[in-house]
N, C-alpha and C. Protein backbone atom coordinates (compact mmCIF):
# COMPACT_ATOMS: atom_id res chain seq x y z
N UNK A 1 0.83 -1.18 0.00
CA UNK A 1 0.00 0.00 0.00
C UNK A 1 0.88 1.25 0.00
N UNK A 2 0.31 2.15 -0.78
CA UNK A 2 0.89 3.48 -0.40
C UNK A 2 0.11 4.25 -0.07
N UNK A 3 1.44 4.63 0.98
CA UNK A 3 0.75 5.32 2.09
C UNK A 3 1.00 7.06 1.43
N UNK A 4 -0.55 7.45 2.03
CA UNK A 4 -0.40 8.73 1.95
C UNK A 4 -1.49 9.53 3.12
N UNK A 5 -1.44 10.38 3.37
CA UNK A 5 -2.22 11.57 4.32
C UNK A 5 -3.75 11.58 3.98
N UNK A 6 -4.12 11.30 5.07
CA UNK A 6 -6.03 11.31 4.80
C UNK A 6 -6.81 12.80 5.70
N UNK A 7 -5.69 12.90 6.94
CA UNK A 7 -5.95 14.41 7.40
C UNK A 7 -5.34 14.76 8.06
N UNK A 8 -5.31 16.08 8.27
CA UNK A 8 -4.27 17.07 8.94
C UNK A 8 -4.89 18.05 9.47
N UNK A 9 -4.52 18.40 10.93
CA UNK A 9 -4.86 19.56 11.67
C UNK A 9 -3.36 20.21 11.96
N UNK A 10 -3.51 21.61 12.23
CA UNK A 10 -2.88 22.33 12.81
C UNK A 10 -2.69 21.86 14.14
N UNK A 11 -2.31 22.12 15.34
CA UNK A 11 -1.78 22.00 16.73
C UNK A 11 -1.96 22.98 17.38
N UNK A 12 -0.85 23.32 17.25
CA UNK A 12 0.34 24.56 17.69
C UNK A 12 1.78 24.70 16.75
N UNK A 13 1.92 25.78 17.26
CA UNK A 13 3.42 26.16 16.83
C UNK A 13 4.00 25.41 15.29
N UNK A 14 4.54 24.15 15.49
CA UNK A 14 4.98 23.55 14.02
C UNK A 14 4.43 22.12 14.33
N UNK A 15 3.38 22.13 14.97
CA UNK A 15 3.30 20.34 15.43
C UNK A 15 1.54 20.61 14.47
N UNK A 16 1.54 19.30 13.85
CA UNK A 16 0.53 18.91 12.86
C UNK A 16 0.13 17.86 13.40
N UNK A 17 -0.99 17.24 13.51
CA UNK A 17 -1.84 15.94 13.73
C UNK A 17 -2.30 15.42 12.34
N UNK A 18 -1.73 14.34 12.15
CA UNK A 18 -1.72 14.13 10.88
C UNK A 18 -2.57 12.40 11.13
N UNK A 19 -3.42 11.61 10.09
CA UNK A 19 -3.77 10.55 9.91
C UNK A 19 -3.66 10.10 8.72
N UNK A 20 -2.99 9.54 8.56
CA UNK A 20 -2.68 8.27 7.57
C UNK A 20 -3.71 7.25 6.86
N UNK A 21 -3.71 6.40 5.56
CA UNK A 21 -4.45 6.10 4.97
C UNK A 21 -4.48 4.46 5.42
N UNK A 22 -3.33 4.26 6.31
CA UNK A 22 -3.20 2.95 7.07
C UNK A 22 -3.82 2.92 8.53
N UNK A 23 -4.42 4.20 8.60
CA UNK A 23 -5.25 4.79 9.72
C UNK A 23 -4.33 4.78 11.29
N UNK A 24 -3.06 5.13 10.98
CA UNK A 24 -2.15 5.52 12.17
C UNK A 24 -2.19 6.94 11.84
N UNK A 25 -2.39 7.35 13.25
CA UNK A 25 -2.53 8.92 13.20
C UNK A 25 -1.69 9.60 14.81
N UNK A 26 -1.28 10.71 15.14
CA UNK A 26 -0.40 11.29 16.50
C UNK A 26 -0.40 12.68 15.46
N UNK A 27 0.74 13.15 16.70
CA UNK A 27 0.98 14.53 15.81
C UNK A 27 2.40 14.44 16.04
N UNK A 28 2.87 14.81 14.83
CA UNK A 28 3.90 15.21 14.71
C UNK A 28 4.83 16.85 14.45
N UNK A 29 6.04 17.12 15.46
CA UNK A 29 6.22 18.15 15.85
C UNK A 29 7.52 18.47 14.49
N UNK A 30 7.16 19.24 13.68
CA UNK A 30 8.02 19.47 12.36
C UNK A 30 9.28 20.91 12.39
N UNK A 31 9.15 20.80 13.62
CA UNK A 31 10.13 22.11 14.07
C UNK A 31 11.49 22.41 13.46
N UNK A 32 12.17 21.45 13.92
CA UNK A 32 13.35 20.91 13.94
C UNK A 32 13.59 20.73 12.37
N UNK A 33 12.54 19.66 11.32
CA UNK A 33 12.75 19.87 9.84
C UNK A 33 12.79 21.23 9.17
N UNK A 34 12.18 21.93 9.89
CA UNK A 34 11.17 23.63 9.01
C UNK A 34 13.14 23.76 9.25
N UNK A 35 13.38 24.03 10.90
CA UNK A 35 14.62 24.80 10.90
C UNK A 35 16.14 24.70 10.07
N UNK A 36 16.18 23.30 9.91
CA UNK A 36 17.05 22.88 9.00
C UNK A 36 16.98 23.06 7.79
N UNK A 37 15.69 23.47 7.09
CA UNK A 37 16.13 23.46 6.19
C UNK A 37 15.77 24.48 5.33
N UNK A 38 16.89 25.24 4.33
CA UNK A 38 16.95 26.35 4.10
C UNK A 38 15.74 26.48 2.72
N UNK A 39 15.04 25.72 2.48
CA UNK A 39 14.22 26.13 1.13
C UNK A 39 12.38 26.47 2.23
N UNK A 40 12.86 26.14 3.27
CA UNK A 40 11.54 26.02 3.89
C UNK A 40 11.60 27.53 4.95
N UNK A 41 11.90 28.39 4.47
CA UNK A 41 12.75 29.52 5.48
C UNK A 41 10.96 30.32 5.38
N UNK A 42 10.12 30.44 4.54
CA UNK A 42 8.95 30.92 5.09
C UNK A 42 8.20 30.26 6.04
N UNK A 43 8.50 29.02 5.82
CA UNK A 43 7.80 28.22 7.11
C UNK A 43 8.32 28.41 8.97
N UNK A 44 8.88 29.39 8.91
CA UNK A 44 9.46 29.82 9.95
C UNK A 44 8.42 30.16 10.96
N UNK A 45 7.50 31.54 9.61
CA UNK A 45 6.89 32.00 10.53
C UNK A 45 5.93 30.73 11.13
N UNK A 46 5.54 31.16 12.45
CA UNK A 46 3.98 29.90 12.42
C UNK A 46 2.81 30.35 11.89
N UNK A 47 2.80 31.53 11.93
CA UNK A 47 1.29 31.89 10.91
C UNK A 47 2.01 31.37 9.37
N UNK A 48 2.68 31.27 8.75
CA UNK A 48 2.43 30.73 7.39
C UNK A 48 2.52 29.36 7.36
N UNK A 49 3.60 28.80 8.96
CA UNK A 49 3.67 27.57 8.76
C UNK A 49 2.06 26.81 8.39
N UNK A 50 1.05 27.53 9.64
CA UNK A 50 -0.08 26.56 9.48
C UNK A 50 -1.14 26.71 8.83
N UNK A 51 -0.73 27.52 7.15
CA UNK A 51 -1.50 27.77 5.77
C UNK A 51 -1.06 26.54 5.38
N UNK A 52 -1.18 25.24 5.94
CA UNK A 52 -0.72 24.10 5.05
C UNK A 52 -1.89 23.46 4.36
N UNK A 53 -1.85 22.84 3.47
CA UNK A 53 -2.64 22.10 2.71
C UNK A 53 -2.56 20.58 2.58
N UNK A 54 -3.37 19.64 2.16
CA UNK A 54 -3.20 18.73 1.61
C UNK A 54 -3.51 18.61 0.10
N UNK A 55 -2.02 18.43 -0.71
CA UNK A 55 -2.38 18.44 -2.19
C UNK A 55 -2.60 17.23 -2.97
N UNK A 56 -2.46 17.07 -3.94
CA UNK A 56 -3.41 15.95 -4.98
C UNK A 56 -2.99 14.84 -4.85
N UNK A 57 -1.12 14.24 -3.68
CA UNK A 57 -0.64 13.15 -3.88
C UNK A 57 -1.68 12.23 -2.45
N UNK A 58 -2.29 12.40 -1.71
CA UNK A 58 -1.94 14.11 -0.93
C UNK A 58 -0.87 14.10 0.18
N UNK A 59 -0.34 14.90 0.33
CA UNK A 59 0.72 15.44 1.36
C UNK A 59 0.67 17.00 2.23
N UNK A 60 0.99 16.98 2.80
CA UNK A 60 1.42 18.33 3.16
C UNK A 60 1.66 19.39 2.01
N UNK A 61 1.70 20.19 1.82
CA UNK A 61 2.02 21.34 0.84
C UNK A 61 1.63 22.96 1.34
N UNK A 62 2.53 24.05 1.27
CA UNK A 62 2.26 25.07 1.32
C UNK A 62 2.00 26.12 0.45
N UNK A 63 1.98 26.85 0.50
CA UNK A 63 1.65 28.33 -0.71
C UNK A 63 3.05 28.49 -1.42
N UNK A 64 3.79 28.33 -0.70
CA UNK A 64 5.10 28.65 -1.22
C UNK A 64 6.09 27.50 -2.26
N UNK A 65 5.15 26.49 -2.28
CA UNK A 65 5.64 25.63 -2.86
C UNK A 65 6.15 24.43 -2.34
N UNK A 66 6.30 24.65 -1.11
CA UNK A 66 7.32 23.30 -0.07
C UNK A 66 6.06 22.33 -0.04
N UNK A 67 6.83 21.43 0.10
CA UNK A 67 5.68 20.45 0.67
C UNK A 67 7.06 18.81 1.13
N UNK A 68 6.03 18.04 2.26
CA UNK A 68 6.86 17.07 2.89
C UNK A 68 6.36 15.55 1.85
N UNK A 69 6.93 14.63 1.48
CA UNK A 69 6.58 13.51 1.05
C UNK A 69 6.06 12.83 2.06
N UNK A 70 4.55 12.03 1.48
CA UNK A 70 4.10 11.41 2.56
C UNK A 70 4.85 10.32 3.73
N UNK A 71 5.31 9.48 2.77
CA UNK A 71 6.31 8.59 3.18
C UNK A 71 7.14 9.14 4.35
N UNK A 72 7.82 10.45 4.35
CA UNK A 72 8.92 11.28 5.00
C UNK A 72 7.79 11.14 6.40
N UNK A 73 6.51 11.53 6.19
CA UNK A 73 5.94 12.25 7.63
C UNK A 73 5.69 11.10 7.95
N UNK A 74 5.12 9.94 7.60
CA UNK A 74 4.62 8.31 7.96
C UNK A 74 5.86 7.99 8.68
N UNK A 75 7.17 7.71 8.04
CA UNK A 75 8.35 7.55 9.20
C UNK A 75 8.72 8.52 9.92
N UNK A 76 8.69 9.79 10.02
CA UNK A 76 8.92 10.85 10.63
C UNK A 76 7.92 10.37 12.58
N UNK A 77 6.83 10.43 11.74
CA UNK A 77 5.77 10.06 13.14
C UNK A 77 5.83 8.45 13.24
N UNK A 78 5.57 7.48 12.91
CA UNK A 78 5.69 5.96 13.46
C UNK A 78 6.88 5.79 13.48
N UNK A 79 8.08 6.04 12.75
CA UNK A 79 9.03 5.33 13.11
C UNK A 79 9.61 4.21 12.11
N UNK A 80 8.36 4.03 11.28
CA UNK A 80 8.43 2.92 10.50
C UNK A 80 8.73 3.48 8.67
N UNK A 81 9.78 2.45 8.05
CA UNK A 81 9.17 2.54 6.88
C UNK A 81 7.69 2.19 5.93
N UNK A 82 7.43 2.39 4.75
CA UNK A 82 6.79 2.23 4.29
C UNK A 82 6.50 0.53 3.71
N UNK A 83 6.12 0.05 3.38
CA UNK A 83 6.27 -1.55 2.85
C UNK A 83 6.42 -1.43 1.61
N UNK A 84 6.35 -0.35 1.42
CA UNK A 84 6.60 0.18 -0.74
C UNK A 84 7.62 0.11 -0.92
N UNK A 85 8.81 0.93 0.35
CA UNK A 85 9.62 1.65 0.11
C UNK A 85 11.03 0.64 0.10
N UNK A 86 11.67 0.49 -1.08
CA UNK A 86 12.50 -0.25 -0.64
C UNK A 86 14.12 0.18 -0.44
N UNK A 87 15.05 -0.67 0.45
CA UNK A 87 16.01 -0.23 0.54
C UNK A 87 17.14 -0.79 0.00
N UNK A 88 18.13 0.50 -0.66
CA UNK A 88 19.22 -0.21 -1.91
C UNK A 88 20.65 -0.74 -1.10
């Protein structure tokens, strides 16, 4: 199965509650990714951080163009890979 995002709430601050299409759902706190990384530098603010969307794969996505791969937030929050995903 591939996994992708079925819904997403805001929180707080950079933490999203996200549910999955394998129906594992928590929230995950995206702080630490936003800060590292330099293409995501509008996501700083938290008012733009939490203009997020879910787009057509669906995933996360913002106005600005960023967006997280589902896969990324599925191991990001469980811990787990994907069963798609394989390793070389």
């Amino acid at each position: 199965m591939i996994v992708s995002v079925s819904e997403a709430r805001h929180v707080d601050g950079y933490r999203i509650w996200l549910r999955f299409n394998t129906q594992e759902a928590g929230i995950l706190d995206l702080g630490e990714l936003i800060a590292g990384s330099p293409s995501a530098s509008l996501l700083r603010d938290p008012a733009y951080f939490a203009r997020f969307h879910l787009d057509s794969w669906p995933t996360l996505a913002w106005p600005c163009g960023f967006d997280i791969a589902p896969e990324t937030l599925y191991q990001l929050l469980t811990g787990k890979q994907p069963a798609w995903v394989s390793v070389a």
